[in-house]
PDB file of N, CA and C in Angstrom:
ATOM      1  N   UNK A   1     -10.374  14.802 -76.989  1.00  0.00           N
ATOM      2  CA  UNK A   1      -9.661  14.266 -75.858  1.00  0.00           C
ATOM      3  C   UNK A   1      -8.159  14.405 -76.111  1.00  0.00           C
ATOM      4  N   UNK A   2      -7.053  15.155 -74.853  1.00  0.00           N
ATOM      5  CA  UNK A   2      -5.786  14.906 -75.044  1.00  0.00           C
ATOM      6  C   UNK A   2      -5.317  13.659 -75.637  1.00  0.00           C
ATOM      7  N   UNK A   3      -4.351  13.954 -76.479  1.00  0.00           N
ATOM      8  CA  UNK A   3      -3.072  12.342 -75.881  1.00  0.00           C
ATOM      9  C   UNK A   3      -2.492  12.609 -74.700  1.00  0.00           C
ATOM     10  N   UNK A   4      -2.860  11.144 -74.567  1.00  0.00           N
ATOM     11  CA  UNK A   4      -2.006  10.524 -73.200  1.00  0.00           C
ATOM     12  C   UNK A   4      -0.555  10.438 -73.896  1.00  0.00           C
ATOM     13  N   UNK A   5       0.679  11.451 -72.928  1.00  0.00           N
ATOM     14  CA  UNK A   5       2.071  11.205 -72.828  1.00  0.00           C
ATOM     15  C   UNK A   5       2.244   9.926 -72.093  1.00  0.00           C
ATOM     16  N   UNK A   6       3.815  10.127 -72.292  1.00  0.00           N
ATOM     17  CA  UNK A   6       4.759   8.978 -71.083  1.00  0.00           C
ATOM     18  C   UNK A   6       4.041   9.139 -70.353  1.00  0.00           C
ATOM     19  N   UNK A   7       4.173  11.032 -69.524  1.00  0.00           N
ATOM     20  CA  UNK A   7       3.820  11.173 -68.003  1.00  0.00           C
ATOM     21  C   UNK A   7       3.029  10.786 -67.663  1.00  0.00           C
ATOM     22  N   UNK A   8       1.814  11.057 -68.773  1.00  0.00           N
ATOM     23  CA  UNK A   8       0.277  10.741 -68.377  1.00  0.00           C
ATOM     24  C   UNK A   8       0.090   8.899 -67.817  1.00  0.00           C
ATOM     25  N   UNK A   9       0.838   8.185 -68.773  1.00  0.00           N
ATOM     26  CA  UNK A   9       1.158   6.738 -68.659  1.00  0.00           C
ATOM     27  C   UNK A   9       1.648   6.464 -66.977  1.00  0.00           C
ATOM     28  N   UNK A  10       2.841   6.987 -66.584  1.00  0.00           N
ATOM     29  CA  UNK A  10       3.771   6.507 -65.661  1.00  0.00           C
ATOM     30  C   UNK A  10       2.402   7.636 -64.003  1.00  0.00           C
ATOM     31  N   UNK A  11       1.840   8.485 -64.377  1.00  0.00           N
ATOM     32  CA  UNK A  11       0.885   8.714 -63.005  1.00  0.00           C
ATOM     33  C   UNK A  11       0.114   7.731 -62.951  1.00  0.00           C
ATOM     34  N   UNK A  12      -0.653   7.568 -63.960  1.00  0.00           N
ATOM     35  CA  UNK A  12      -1.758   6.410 -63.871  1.00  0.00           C
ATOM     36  C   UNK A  12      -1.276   4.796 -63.015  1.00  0.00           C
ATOM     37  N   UNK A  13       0.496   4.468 -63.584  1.00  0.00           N
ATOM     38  CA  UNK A  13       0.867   3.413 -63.418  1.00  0.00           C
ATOM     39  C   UNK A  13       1.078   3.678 -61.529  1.00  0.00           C
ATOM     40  N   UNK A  14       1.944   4.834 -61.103  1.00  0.00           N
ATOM     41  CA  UNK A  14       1.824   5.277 -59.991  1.00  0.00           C
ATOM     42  C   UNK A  14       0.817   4.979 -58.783  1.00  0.00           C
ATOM     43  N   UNK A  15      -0.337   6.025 -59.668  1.00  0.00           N
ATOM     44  CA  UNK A  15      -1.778   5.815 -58.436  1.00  0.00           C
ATOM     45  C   UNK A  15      -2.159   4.441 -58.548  1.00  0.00           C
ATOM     46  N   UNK A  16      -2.311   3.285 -59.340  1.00  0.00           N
ATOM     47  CA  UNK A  16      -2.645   2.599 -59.229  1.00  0.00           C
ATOM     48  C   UNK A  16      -1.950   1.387 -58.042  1.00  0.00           C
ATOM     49  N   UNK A  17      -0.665   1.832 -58.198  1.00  0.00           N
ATOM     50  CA  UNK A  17       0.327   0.943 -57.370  1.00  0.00           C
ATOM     51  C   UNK A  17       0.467   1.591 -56.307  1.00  0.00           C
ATOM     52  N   UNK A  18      -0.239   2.867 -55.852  1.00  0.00           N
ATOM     53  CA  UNK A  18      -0.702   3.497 -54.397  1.00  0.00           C
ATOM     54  C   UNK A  18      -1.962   2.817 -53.907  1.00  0.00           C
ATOM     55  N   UNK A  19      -2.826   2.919 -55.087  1.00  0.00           N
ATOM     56  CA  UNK A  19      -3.907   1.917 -54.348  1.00  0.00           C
ATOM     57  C   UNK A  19      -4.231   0.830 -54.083  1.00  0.00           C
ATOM     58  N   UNK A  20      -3.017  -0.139 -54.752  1.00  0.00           N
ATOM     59  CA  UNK A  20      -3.113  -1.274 -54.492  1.00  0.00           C
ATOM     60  C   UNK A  20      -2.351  -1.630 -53.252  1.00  0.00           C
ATOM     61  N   UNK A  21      -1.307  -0.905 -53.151  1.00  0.00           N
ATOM     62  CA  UNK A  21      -0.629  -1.054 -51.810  1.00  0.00           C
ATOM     63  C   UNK A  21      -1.355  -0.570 -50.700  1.00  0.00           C
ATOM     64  N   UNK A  22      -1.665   0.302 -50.690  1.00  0.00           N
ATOM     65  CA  UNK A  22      -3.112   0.327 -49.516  1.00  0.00           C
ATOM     66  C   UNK A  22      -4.107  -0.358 -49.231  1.00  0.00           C
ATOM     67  N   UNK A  23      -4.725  -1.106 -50.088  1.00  0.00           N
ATOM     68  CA  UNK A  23      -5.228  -1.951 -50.118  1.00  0.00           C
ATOM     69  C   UNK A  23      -5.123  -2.821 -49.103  1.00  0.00           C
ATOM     70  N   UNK A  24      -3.655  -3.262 -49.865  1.00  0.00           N
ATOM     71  CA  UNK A  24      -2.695  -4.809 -49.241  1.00  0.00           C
ATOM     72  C   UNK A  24      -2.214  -4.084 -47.371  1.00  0.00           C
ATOM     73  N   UNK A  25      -1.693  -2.922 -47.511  1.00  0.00           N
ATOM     74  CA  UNK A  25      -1.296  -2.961 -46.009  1.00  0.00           C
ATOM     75  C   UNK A  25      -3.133  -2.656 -44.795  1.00  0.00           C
ATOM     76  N   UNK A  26      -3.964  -2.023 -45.617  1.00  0.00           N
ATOM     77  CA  UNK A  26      -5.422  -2.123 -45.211  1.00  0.00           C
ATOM     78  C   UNK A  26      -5.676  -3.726 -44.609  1.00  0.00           C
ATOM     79  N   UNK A  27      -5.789  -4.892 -45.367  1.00  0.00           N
ATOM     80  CA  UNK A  27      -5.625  -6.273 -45.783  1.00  0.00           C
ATOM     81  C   UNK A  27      -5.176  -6.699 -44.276  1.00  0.00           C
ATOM     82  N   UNK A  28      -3.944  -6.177 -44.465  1.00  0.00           N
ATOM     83  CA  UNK A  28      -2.886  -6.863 -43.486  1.00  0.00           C
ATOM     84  C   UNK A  28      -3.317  -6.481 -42.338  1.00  0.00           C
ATOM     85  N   UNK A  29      -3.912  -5.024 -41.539  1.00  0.00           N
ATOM     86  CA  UNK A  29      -4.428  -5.050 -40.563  1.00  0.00           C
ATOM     87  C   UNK A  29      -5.824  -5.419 -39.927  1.00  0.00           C
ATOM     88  N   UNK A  30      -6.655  -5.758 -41.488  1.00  0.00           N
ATOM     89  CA  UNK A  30      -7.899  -6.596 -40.656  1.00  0.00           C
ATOM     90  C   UNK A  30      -8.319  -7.191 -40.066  1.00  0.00           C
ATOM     91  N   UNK A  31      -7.291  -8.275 -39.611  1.00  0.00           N
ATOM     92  CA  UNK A  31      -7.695  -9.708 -38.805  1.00  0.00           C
ATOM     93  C   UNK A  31      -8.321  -8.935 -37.031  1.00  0.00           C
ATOM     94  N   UNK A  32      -7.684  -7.380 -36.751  1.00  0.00           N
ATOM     95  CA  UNK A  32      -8.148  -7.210 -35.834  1.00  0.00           C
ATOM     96  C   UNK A  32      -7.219  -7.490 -34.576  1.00  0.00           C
ATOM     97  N   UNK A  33      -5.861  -7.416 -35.174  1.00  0.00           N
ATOM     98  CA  UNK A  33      -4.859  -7.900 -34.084  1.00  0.00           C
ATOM     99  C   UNK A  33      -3.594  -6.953 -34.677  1.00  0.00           C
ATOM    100  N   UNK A  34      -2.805  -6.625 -33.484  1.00  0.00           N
ATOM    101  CA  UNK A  34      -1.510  -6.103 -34.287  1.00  0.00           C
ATOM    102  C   UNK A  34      -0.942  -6.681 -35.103  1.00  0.00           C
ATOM    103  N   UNK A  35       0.010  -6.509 -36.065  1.00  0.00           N
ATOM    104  CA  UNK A  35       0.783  -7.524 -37.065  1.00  0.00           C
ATOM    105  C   UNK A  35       2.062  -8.211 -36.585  1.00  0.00           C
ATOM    106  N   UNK A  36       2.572  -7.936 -35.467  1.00  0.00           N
ATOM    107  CA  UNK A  36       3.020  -8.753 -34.613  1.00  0.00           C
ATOM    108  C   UNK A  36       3.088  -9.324 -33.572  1.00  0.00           C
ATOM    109  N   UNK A  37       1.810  -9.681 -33.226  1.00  0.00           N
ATOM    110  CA  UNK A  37       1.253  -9.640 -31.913  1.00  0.00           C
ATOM    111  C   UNK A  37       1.295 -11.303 -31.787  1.00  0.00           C
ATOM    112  N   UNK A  38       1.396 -11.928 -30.636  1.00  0.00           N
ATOM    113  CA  UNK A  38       1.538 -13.154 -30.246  1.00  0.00           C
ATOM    114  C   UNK A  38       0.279 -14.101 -31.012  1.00  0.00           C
ATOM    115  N   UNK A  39      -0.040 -14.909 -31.669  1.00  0.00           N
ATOM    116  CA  UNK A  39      -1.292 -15.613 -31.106  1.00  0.00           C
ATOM    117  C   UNK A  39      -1.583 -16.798 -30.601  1.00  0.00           C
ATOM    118  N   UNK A  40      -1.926 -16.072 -29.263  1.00  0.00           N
ATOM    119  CA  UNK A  40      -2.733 -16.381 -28.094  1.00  0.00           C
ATOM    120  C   UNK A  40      -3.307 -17.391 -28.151  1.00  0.00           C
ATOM    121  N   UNK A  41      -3.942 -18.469 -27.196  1.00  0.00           N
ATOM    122  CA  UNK A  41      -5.128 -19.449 -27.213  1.00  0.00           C
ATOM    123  C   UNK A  41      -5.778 -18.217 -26.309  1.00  0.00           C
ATOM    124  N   UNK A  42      -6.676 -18.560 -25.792  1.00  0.00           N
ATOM    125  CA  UNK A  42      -7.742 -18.092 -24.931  1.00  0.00           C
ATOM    126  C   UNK A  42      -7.375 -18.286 -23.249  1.00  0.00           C
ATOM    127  N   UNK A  43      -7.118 -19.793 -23.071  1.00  0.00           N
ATOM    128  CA  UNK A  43      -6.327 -20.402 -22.347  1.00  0.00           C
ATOM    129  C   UNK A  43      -4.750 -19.564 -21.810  1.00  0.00           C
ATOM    130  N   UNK A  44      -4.468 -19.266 -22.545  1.00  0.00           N
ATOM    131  CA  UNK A  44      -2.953 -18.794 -22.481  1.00  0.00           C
ATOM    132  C   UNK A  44      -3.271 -17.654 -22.074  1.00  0.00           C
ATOM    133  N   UNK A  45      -4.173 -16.556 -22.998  1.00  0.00           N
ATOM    134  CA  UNK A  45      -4.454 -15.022 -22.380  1.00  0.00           C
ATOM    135  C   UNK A  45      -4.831 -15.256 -21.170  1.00  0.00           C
ATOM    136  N   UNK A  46      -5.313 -16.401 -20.510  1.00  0.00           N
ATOM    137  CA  UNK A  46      -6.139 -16.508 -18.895  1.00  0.00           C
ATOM    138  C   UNK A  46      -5.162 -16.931 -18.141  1.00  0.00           C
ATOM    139  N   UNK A  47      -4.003 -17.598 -18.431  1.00  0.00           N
ATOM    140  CA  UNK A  47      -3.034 -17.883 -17.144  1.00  0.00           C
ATOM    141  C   UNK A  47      -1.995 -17.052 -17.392  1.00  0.00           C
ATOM    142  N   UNK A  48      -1.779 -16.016 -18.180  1.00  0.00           N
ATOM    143  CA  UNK A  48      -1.218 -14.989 -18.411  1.00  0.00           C
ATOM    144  C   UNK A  48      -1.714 -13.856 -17.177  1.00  0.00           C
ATOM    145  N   UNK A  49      -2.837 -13.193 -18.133  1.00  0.00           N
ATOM    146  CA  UNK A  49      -3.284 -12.316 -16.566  1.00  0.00           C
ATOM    147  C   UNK A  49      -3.927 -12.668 -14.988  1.00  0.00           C
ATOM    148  N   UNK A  50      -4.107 -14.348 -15.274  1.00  0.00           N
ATOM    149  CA  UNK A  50      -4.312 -15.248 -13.670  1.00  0.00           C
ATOM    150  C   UNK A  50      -2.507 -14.536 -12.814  1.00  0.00           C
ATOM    151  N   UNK A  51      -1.428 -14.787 -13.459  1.00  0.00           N
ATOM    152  CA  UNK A  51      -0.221 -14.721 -12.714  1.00  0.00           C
ATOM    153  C   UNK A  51       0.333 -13.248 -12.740  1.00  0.00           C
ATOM    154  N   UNK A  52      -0.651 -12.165 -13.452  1.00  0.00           N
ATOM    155  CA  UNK A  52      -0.915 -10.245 -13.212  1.00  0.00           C
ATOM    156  C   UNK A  52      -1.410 -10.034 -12.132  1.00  0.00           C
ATOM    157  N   UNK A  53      -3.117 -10.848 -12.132  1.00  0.00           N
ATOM    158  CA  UNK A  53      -3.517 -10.393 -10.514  1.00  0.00           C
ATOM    159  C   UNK A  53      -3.402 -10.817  -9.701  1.00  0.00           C
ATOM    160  N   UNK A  54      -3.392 -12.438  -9.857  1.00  0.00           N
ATOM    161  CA  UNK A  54      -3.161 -12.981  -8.918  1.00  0.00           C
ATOM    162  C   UNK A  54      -1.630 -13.774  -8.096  1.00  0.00           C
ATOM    163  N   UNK A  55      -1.085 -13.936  -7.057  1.00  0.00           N
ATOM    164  CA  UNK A  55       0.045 -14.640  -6.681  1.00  0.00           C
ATOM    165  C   UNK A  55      -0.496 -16.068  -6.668  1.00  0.00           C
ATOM    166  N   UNK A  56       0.685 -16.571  -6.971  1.00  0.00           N
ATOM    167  CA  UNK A  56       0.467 -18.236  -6.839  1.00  0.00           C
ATOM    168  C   UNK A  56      -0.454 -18.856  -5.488  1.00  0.00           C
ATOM    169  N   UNK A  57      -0.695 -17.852  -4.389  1.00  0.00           N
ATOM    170  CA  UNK A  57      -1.189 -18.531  -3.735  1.00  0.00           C
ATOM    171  C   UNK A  57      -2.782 -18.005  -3.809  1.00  0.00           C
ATOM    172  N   UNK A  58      -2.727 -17.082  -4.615  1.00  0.00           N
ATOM    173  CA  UNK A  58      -4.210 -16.649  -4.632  1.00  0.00           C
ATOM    174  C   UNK A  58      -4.415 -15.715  -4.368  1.00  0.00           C
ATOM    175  N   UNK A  59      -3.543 -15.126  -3.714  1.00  0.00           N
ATOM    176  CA  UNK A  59      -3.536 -13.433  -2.699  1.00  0.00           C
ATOM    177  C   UNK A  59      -3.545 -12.589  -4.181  1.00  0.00           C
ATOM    178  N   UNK A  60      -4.104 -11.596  -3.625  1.00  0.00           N
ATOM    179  CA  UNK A  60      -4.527 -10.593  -4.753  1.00  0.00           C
ATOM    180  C   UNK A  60      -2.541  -9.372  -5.118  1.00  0.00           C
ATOM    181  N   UNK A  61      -2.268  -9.859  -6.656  1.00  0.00           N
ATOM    182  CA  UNK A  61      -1.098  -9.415  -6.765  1.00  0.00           C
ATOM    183  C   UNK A  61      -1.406  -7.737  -7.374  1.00  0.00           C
ATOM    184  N   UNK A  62      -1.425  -7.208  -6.184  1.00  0.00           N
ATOM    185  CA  UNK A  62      -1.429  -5.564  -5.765  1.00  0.00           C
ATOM    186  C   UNK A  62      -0.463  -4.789  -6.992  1.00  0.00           C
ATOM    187  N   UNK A  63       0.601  -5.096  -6.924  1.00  0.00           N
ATOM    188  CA  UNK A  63       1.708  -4.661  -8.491  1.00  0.00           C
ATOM    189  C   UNK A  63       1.241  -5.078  -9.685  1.00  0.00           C
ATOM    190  N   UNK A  64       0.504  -6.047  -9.666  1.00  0.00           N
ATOM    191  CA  UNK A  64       0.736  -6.493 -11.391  1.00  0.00           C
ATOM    192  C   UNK A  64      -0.792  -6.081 -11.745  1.00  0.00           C
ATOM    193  N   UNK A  65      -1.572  -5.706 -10.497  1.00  0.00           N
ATOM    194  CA  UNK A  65      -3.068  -5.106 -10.729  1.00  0.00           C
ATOM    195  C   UNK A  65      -3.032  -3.671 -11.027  1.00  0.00           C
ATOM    196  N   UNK A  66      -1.959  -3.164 -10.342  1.00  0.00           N
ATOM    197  CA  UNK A  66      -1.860  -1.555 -10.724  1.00  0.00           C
ATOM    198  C   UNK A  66      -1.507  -1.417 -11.794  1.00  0.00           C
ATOM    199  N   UNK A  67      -0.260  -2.462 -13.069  1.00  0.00           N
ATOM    200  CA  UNK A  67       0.382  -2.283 -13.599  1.00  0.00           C
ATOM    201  C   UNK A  67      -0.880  -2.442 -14.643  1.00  0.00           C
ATOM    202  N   UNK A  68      -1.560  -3.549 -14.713  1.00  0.00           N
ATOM    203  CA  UNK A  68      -2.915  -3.465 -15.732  1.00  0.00           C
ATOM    204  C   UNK A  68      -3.774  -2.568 -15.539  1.00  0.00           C
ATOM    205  N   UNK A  69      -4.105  -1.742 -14.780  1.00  0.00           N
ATOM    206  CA  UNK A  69      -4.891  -1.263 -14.386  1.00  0.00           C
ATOM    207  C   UNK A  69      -4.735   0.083 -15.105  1.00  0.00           C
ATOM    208  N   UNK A  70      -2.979  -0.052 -14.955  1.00  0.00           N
ATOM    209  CA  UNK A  70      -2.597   1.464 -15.330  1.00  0.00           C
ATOM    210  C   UNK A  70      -2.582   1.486 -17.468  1.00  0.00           C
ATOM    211  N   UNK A  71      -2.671  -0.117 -18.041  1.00  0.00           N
ATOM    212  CA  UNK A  71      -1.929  -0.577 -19.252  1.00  0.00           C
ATOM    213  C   UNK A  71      -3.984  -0.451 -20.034  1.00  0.00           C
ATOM    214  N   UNK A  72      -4.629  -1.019 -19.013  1.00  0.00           N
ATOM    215  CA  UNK A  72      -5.771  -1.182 -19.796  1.00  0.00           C
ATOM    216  C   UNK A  72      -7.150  -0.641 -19.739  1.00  0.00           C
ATOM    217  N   UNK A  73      -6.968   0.430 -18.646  1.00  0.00           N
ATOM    218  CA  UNK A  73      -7.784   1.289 -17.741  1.00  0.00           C
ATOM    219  C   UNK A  73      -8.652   0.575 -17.182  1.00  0.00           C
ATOM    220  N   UNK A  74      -9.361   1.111 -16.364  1.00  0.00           N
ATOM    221  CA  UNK A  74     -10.645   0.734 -15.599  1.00  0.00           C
ATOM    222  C   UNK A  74     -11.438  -0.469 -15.426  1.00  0.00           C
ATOM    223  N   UNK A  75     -12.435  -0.380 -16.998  1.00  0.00           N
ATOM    224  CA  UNK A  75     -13.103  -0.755 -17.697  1.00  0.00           C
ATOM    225  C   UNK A  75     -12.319  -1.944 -18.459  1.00  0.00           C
ATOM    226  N   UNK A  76     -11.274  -1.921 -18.840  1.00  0.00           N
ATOM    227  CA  UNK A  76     -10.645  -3.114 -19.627  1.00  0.00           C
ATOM    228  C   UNK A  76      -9.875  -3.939 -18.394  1.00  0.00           C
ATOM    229  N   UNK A  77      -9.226  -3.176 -17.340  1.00  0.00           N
ATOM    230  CA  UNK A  77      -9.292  -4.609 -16.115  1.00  0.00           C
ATOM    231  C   UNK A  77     -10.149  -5.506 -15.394  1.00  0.00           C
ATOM    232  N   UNK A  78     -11.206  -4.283 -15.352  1.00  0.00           N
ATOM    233  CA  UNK A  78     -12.597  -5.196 -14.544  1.00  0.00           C
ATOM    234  C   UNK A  78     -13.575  -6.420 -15.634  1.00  0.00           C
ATOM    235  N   UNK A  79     -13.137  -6.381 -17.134  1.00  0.00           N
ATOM    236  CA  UNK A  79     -13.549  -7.434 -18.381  1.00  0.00           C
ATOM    237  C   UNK A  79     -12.416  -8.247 -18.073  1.00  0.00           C
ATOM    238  N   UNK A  80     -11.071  -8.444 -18.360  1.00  0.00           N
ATOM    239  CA  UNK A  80     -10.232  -9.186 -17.773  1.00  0.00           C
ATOM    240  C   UNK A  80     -10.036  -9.656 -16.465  1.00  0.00           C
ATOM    241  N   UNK A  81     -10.281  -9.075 -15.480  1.00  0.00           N
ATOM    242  CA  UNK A  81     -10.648  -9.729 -14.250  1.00  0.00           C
ATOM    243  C   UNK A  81     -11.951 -10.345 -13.668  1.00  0.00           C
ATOM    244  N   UNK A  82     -13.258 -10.090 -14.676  1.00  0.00           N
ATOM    245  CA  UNK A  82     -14.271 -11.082 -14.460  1.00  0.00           C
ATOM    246  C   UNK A  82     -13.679 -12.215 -15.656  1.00  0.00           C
ATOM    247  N   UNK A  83     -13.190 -11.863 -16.263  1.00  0.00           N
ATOM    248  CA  UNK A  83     -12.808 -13.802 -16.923  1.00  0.00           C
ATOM    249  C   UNK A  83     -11.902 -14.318 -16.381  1.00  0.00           C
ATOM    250  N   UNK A  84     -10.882 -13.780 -16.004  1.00  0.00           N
ATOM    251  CA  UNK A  84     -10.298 -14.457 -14.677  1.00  0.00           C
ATOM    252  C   UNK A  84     -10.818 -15.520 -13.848  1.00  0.00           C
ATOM    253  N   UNK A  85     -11.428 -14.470 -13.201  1.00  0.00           N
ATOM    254  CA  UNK A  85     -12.473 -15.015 -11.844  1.00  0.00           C
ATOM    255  C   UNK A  85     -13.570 -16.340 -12.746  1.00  0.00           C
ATOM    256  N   UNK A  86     -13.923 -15.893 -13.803  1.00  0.00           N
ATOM    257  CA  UNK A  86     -14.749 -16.661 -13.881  1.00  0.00           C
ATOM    258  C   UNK A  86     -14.023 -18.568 -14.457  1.00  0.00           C
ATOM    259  N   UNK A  87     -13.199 -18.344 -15.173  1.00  0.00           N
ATOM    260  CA  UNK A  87     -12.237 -19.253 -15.670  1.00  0.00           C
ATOM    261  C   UNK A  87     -11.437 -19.775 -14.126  1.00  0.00           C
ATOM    262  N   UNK A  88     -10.982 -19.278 -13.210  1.00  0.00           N
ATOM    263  CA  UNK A  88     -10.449 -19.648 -12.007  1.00  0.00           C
ATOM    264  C   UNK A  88     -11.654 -19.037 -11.008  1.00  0.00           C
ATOM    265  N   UNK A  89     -12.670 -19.594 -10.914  1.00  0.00           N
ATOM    266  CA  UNK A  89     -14.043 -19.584  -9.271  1.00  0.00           C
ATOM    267  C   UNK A  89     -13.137 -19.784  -8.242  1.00  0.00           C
ATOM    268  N   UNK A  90     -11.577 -20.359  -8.355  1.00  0.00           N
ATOM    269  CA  UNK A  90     -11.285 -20.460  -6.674  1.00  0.00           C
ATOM    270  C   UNK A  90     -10.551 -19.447  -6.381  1.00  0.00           C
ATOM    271  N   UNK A  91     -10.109 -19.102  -7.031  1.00  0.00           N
ATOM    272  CA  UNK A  91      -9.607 -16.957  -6.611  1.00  0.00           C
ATOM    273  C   UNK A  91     -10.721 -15.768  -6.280  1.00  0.00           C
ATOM    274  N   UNK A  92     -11.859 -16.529  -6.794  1.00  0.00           N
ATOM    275  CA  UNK A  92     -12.999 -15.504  -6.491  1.00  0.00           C
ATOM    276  C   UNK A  92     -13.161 -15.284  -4.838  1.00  0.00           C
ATOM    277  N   UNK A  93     -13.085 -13.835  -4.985  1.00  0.00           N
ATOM    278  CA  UNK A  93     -13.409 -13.807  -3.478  1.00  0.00           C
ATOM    279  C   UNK A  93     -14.359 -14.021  -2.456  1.00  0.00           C
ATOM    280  N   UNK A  94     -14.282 -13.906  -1.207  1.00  0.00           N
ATOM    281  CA  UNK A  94     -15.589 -15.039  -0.535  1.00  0.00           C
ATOM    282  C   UNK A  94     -16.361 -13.867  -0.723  1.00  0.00           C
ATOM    283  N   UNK A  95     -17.980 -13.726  -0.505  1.00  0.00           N
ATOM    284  CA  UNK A  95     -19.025 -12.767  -0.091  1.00  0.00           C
ATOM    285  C   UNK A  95     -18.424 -12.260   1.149  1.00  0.00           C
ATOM    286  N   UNK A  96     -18.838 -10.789   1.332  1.00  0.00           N
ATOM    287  CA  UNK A  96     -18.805 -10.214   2.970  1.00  0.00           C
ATOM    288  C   UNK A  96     -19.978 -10.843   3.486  1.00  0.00           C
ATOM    289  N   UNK A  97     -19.709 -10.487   4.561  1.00  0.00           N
ATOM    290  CA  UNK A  97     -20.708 -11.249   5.892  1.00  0.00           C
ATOM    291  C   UNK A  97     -21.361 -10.484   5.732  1.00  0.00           C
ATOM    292  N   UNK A  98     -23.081 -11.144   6.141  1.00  0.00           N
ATOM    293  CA  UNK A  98     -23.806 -10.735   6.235  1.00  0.00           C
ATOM    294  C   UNK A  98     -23.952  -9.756   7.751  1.00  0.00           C
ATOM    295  N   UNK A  99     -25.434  -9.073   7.387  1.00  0.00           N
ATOM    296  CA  UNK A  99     -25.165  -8.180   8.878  1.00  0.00           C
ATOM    297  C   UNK A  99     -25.251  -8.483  10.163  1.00  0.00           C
ATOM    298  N   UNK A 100     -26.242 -10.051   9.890  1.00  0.00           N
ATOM    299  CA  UNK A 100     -26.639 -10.746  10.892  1.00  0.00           C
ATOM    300  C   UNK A 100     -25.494 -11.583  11.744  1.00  0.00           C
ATOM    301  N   UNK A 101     -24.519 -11.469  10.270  1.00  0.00           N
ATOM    302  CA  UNK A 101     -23.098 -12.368  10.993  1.00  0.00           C
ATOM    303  C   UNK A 101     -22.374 -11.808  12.139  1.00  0.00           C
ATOM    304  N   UNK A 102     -22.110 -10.355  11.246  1.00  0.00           N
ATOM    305  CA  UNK A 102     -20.925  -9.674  12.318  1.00  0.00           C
ATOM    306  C   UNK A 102     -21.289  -9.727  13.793  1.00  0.00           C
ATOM    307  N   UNK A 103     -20.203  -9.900  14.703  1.00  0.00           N
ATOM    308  CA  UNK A 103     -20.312  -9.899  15.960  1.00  0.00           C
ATOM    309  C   UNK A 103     -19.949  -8.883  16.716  1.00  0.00           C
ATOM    310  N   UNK A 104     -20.681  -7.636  17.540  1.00  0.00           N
ATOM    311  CA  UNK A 104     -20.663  -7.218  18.003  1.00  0.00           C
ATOM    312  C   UNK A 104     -21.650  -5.720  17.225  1.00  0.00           C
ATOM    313  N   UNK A 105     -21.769  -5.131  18.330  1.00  0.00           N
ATOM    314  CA  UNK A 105     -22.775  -3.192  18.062  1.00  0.00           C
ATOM    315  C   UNK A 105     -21.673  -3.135  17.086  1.00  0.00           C
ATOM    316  N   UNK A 106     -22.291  -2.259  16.042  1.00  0.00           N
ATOM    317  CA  UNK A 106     -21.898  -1.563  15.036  1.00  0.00           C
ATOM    318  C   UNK A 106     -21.147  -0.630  15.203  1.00  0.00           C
ATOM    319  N   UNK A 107     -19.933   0.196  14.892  1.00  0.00           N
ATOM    320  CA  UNK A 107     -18.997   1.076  15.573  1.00  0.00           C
ATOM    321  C   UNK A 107     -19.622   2.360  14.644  1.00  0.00           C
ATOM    322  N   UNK A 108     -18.944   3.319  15.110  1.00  0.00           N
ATOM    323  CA  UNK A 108     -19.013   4.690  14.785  1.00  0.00           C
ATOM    324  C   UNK A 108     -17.532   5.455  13.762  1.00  0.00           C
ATOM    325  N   UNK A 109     -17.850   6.052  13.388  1.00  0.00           N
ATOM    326  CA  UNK A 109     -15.933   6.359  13.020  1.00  0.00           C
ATOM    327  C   UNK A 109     -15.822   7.160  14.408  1.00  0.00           C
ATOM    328  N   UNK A 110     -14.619   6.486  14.327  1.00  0.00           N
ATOM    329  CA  UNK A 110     -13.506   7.009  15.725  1.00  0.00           C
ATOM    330  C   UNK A 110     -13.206   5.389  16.503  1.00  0.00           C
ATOM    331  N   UNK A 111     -14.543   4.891  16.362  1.00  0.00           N
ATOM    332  CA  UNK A 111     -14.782   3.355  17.238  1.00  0.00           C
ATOM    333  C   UNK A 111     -15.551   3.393  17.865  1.00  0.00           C
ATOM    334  N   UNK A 112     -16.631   4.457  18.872  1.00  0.00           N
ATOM    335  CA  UNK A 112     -17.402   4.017  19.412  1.00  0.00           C
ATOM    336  C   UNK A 112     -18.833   3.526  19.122  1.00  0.00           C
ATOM    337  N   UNK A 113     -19.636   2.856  19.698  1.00  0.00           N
ATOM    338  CA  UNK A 113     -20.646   2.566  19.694  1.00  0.00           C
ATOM    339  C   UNK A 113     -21.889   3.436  19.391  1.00  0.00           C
ATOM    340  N   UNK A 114     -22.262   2.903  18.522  1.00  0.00           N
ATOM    341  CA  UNK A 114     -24.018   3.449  18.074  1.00  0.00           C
ATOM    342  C   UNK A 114     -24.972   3.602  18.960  1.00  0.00           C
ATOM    343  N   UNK A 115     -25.354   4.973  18.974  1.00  0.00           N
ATOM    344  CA  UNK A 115     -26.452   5.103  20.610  1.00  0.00           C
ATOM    345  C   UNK A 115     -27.367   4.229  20.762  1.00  0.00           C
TER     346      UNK A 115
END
């Protein structure tokens, strides 16, 4: 077996203090959250994006829906907007009417009437 030099000494000391620092910054991103990221209650993430989609009066906020829409795609607004809805039931929107409700013959595109 060689002798181990200085050099041989000071790589070993090296990689080891590469892998331990990886380790530690590995470590640091596990919790599963950015490393400077707010933390949130649950509560707080819900009246956070309650005042994205919705306006104070309930009306559906058209800008701050595009703006998530555009931040969390598709699929990650429609999970945030059923906990919404479900955490606030009085923003949920009413059911459409049934068919039996609507009043009047059924229109055509253009507007007229169904033969």
């Amino acid at each position: 077996m060689p002798r181990e030099t200085l050099l041989d000494d000071i790589a070993e000391d090296i990689a080891l203090w590469i892998d331990q620092t990886a380790e530690e910054v590995a470590a640091a991103f596990a919790p599963g959250r950015a490393p400077f990221a707010a933390q949130l209650t649950e509560q707080q993430k819900l009246d956070y994006y309650r005042e994205r989609i919705f306006n104070p009066d309930g009306s559906p906020n058209s800008q701050g829906r595009n703006e998530e829409i555009a931040r969390l795609g598709a699929e990650g607004f429609a999970h945030v907007y059923q906990a919404v809805v479900k955490a606030f039931p009085e923003l949920k929107p009413p059911p459409p009417p049934a068919p039996e409700d609507m009043i009047g013959p059924p229109l055509m595109p253009g507007g007229s009437e169904l033969p």
